[in-house]
PDB file of N, CA and C in Angstrom:
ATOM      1  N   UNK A   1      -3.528  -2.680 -17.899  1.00  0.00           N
ATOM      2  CA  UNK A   1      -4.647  -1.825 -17.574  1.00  0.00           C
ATOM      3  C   UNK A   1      -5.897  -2.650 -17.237  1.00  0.00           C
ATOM      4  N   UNK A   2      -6.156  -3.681 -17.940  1.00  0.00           N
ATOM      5  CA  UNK A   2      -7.170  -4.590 -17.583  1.00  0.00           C
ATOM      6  C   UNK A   2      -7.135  -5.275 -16.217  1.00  0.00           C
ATOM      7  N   UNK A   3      -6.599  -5.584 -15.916  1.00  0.00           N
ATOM      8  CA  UNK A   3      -6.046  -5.848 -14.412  1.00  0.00           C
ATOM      9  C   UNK A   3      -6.140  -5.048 -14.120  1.00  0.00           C
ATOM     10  N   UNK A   4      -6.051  -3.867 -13.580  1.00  0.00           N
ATOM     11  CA  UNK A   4      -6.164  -2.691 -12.827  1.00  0.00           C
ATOM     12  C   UNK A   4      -7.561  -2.512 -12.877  1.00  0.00           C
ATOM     13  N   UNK A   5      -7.857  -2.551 -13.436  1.00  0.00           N
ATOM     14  CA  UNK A   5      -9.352  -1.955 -13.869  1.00  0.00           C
ATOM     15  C   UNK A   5     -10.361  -3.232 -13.184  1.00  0.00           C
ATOM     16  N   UNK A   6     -10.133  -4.120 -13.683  1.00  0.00           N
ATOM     17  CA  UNK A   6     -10.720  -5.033 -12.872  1.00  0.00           C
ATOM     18  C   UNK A   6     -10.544  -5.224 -11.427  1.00  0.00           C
ATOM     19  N   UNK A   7      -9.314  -5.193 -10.630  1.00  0.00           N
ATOM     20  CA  UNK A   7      -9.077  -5.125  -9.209  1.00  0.00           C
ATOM     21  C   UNK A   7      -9.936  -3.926  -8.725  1.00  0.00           C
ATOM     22  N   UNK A   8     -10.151  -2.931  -9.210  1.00  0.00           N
ATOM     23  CA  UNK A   8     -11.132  -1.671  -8.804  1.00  0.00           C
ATOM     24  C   UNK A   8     -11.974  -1.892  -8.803  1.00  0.00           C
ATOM     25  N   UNK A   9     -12.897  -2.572 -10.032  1.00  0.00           N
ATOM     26  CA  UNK A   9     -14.071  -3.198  -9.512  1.00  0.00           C
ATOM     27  C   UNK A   9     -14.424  -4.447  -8.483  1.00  0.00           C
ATOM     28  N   UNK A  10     -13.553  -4.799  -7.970  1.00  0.00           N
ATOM     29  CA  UNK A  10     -13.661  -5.944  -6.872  1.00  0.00           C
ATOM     30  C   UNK A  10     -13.722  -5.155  -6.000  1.00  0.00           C
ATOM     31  N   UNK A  11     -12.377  -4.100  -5.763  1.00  0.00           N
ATOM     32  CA  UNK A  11     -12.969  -3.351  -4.036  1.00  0.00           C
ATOM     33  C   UNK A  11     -14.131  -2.511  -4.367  1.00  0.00           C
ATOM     34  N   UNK A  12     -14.532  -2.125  -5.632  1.00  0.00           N
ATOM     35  CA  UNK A  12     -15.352  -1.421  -5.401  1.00  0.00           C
ATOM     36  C   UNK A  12     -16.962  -2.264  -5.154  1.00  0.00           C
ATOM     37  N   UNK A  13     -16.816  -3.666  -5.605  1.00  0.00           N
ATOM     38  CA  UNK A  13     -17.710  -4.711  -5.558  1.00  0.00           C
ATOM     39  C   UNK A  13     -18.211  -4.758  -3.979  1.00  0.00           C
ATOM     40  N   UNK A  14     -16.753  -5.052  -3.205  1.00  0.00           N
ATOM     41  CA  UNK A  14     -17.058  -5.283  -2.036  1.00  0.00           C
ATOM     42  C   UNK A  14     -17.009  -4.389  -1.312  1.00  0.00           C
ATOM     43  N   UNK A  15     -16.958  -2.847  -1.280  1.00  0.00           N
ATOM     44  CA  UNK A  15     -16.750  -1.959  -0.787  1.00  0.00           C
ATOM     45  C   UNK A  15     -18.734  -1.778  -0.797  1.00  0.00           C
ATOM     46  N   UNK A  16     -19.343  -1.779  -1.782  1.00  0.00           N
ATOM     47  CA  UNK A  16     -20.887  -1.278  -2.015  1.00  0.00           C
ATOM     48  C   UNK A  16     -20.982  -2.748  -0.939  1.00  0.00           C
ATOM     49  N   UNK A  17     -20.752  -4.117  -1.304  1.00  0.00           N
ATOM     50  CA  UNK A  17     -21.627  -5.164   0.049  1.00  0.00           C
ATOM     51  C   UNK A  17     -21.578  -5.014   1.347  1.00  0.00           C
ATOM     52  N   UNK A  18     -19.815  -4.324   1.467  1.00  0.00           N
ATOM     53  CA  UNK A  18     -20.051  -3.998   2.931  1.00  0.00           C
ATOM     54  C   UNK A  18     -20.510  -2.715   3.575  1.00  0.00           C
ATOM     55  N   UNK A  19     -21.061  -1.575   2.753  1.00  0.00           N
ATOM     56  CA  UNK A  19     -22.031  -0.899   3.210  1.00  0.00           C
ATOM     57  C   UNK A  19     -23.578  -1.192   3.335  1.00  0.00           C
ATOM     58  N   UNK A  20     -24.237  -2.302   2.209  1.00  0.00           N
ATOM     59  CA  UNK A  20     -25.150  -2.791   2.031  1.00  0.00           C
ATOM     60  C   UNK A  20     -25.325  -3.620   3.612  1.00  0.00           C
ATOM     61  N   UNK A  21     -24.502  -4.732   4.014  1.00  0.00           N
ATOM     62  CA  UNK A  21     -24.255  -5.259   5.269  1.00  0.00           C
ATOM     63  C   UNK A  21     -24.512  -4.601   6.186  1.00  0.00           C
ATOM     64  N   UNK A  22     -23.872  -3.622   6.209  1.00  0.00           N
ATOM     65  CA  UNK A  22     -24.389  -2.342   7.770  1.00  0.00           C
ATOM     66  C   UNK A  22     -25.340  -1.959   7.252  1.00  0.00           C
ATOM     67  N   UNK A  23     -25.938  -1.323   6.583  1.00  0.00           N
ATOM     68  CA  UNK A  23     -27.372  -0.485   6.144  1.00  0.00           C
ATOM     69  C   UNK A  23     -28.069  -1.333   6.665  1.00  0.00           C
ATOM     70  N   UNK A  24     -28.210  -2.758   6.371  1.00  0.00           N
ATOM     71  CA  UNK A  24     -29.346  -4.051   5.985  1.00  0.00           C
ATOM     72  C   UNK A  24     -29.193  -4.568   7.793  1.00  0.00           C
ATOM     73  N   UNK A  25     -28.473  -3.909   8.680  1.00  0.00           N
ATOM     74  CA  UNK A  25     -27.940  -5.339   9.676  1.00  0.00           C
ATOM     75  C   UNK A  25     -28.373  -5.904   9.853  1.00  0.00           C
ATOM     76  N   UNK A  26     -28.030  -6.927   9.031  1.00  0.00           N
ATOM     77  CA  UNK A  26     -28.556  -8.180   9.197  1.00  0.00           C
ATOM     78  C   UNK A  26     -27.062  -8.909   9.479  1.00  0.00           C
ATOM     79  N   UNK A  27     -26.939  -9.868  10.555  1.00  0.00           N
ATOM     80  CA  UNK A  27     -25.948 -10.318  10.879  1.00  0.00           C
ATOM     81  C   UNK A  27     -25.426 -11.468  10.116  1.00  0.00           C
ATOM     82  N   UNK A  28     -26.197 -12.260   9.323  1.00  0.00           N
ATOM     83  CA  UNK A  28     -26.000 -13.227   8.239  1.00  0.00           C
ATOM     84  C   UNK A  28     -25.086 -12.502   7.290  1.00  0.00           C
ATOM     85  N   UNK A  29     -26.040 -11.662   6.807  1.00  0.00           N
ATOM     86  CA  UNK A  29     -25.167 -11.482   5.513  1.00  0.00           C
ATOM     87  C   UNK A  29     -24.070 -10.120   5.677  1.00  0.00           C
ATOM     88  N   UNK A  30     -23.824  -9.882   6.777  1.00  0.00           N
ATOM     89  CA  UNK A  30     -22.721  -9.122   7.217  1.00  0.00           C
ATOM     90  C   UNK A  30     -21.823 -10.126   7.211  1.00  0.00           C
ATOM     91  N   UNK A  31     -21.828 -11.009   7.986  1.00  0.00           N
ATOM     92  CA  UNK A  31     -21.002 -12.648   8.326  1.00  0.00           C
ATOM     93  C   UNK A  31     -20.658 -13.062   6.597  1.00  0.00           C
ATOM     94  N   UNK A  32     -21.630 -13.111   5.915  1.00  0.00           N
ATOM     95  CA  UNK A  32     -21.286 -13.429   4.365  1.00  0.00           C
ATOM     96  C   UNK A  32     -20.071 -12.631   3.974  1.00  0.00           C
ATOM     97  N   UNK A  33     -20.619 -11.272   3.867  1.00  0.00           N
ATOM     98  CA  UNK A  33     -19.643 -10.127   2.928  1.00  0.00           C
ATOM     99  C   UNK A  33     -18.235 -10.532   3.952  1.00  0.00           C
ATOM    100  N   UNK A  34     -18.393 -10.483   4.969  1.00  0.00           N
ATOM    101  CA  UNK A  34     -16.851 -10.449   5.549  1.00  0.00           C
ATOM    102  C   UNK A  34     -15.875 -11.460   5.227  1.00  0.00           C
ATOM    103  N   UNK A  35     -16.890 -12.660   5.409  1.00  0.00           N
ATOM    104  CA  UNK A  35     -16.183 -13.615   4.841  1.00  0.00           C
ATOM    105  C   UNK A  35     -14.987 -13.975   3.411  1.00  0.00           C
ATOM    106  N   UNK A  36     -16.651 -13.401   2.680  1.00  0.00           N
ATOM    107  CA  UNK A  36     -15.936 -12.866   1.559  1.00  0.00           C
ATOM    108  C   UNK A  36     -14.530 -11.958   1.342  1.00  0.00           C
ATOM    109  N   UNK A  37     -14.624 -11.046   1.995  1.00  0.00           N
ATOM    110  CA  UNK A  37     -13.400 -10.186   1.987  1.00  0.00           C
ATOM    111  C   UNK A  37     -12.668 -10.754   2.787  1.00  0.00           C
ATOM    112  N   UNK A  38     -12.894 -11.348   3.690  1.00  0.00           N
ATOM    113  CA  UNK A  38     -11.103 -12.214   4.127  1.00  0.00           C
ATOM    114  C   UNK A  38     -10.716 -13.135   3.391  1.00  0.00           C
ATOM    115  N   UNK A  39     -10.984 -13.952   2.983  1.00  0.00           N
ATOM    116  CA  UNK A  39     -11.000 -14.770   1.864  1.00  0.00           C
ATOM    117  C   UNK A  39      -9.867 -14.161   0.261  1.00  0.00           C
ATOM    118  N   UNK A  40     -10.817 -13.066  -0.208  1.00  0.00           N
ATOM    119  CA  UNK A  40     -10.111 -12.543  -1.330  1.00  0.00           C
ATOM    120  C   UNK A  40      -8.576 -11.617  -0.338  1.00  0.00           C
ATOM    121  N   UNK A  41      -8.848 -10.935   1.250  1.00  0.00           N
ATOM    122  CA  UNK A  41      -8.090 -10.436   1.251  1.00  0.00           C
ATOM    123  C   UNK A  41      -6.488 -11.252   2.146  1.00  0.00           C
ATOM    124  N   UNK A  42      -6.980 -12.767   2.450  1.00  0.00           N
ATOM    125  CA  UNK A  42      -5.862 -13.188   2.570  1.00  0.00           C
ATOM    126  C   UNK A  42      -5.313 -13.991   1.236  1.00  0.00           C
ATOM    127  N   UNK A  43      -5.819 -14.167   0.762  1.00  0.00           N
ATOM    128  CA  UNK A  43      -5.155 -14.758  -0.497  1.00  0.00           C
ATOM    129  C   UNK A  43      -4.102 -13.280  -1.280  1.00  0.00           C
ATOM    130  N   UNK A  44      -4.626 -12.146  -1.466  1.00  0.00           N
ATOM    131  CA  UNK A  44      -3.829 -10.912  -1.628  1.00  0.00           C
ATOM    132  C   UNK A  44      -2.989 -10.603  -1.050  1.00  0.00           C
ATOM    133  N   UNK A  45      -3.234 -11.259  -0.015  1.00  0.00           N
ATOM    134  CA  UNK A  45      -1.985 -11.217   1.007  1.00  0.00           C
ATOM    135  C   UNK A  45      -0.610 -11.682   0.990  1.00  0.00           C
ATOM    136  N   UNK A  46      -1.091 -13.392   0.651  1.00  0.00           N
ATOM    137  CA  UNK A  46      -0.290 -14.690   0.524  1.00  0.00           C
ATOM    138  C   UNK A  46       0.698 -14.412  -0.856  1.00  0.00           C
ATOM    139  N   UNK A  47      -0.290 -13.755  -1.999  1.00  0.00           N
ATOM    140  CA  UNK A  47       0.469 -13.535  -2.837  1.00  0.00           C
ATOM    141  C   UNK A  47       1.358 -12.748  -2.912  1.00  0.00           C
ATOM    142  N   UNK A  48       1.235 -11.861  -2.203  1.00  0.00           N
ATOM    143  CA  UNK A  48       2.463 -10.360  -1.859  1.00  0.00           C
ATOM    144  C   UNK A  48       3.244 -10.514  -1.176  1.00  0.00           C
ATOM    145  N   UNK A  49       3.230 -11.431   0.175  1.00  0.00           N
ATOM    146  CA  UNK A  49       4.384 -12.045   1.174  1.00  0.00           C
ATOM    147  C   UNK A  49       5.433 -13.110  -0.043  1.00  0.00           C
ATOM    148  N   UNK A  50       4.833 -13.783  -0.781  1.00  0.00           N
ATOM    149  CA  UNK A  50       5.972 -14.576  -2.010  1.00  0.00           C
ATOM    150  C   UNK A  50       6.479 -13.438  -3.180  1.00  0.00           C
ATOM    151  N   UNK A  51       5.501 -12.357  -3.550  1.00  0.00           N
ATOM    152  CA  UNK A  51       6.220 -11.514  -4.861  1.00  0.00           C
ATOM    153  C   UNK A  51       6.207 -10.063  -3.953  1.00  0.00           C
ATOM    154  N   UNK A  52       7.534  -9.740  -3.751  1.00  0.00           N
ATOM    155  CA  UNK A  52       7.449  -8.161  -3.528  1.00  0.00           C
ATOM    156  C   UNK A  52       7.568  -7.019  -4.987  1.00  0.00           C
ATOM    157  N   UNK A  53       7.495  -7.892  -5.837  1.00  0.00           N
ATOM    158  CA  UNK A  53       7.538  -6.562  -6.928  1.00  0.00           C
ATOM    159  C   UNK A  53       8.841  -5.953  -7.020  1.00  0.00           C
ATOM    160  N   UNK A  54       9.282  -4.734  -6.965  1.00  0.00           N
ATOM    161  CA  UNK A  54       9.799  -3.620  -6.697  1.00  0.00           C
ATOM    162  C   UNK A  54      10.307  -2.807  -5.495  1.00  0.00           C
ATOM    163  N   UNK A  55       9.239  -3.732  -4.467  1.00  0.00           N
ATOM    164  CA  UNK A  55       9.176  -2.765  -3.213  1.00  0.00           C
ATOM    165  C   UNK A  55      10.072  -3.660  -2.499  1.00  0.00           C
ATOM    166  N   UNK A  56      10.249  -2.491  -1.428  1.00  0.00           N
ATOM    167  CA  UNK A  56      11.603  -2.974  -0.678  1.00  0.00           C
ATOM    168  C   UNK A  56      11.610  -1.910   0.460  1.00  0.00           C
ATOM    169  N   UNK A  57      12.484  -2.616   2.011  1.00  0.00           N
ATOM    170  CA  UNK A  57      12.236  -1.759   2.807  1.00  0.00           C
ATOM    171  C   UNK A  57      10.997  -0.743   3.210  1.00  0.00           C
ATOM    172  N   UNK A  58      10.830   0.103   3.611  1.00  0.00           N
ATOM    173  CA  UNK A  58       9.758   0.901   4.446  1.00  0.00           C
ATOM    174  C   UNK A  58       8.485   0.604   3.390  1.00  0.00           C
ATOM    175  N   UNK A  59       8.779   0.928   2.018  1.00  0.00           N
ATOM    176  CA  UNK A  59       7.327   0.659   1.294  1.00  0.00           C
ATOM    177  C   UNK A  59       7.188  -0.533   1.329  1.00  0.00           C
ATOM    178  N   UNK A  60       7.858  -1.480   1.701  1.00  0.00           N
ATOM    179  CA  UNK A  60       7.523  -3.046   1.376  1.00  0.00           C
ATOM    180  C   UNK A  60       6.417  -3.671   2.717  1.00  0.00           C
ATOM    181  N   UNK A  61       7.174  -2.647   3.912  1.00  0.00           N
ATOM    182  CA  UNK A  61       6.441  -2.993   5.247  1.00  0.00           C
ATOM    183  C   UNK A  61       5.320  -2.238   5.338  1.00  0.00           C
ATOM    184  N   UNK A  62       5.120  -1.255   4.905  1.00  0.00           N
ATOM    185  CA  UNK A  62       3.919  -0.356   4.582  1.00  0.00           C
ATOM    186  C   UNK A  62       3.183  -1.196   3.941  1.00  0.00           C
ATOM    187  N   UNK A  63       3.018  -1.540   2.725  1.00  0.00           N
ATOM    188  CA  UNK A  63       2.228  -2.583   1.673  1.00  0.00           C
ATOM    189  C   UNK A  63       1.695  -3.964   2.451  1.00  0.00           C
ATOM    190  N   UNK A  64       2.769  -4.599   3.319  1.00  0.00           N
ATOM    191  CA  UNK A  64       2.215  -5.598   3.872  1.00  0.00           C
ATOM    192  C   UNK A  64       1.723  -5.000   4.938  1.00  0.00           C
ATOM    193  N   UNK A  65       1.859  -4.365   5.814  1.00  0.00           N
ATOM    194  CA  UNK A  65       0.842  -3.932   6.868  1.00  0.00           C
ATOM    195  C   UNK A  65      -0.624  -3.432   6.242  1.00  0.00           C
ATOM    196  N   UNK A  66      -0.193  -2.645   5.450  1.00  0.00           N
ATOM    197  CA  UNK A  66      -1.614  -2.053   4.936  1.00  0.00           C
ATOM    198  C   UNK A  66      -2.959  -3.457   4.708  1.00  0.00           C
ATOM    199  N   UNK A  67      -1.927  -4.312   3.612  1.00  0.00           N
ATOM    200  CA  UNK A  67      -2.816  -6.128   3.351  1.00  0.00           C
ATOM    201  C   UNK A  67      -2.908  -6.949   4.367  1.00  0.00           C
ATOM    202  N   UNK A  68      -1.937  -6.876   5.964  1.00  0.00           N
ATOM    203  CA  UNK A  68      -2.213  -7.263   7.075  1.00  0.00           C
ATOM    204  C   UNK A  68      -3.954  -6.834   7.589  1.00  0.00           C
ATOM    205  N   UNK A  69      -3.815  -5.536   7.233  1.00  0.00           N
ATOM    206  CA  UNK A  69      -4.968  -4.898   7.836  1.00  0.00           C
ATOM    207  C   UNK A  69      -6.295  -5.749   7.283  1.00  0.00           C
ATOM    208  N   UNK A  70      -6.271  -5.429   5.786  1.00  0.00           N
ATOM    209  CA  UNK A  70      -7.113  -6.225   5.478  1.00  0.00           C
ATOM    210  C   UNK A  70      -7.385  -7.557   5.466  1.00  0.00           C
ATOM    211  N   UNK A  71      -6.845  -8.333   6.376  1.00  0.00           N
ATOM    212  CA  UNK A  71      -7.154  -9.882   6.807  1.00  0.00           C
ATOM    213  C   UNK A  71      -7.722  -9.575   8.178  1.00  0.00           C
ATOM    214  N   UNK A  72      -6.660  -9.419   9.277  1.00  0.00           N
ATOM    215  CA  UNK A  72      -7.365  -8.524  10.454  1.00  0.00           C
ATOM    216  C   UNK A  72      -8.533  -8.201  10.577  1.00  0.00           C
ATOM    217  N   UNK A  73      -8.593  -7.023  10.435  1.00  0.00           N
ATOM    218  CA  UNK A  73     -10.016  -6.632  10.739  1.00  0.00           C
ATOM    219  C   UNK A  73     -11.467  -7.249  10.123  1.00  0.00           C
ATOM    220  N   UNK A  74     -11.633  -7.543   8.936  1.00  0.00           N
ATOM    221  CA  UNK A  74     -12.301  -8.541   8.919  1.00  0.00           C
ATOM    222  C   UNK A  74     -12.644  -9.693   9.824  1.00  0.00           C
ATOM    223  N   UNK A  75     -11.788 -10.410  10.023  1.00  0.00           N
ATOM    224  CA  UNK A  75     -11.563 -11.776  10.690  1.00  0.00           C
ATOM    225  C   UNK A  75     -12.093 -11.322  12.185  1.00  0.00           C
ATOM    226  N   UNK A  76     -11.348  -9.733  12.809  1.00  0.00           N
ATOM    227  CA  UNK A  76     -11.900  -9.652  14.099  1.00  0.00           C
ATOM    228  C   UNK A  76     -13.304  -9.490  13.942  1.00  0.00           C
ATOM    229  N   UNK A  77     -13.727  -8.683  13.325  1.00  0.00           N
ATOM    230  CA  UNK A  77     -15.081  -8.214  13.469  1.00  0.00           C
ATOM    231  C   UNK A  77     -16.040  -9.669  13.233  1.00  0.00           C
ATOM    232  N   UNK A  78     -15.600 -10.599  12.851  1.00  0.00           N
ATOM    233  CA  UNK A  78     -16.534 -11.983  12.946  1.00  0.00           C
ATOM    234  C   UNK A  78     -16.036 -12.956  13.838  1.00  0.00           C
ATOM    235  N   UNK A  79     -14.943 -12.183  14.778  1.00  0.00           N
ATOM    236  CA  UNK A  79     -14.663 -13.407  15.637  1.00  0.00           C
ATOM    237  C   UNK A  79     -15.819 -11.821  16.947  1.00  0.00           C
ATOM    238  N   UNK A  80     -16.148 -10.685  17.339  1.00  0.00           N
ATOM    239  CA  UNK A  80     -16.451  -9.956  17.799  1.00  0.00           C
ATOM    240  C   UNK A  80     -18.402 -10.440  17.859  1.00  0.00           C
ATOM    241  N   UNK A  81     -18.371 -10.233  16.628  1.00  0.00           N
ATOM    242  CA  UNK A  81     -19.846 -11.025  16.175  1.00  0.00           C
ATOM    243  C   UNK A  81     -20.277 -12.043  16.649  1.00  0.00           C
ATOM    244  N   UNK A  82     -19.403 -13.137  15.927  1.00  0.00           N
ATOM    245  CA  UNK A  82     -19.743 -14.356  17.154  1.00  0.00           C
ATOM    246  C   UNK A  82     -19.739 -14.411  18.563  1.00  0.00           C
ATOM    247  N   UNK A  83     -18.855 -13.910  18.793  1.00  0.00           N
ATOM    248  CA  UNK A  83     -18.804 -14.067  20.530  1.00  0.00           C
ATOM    249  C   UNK A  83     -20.268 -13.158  21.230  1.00  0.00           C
ATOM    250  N   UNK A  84     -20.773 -12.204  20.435  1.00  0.00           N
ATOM    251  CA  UNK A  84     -21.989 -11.515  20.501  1.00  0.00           C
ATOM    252  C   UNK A  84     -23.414 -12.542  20.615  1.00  0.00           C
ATOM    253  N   UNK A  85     -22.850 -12.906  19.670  1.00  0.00           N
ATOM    254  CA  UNK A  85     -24.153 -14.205  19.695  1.00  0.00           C
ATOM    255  C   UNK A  85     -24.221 -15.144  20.738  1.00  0.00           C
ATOM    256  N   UNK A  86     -23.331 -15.477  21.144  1.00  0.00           N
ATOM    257  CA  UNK A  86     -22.942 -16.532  21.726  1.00  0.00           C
ATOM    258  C   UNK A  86     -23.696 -15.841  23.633  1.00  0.00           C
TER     259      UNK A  86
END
């Protein structure tokens, strides 16, 4: 339960920065928070491609697409950003 409870407060950690990020746009610290979340969300990743748990077949590809997502889109939206600047 402690684990659980704690993983909720991380998305919910980074769920409040990356609304704070858009509210604030400020492109720095949008670039920060994202970072941040690719970071925690490819490592979540890495760890789930070596342990499937339980899951198997359709939920297994569901689970990793879903944690695909969250490396993705992050990563685009600061490769989108940069090229903005640029």
């Amino acid at each position: 339960m402690h684990l659980v409870t704690d993983l909720g407060a991380t998305f919910t950690a980074f769920g409040v920065l990356l609304l704070l990020a858009a509210w604030l746009a400020d492109r720095k610290v949008t670039a920060v928070v994202l970072c941040g979340v690719l970071v925690f969300s490819s490592l979540h990743l890495a760890f789930h491609l070596r342990n499937h748990g339980e899951l198997g077949g359709v939920d297994l590809v569901a689970s990793l697409a879903a944690l695909l997502t969250g490396v993705v889109l992050p990563a685009a939206l600061l490769v989108l950003d940069r090229r903005k600047r640029a």
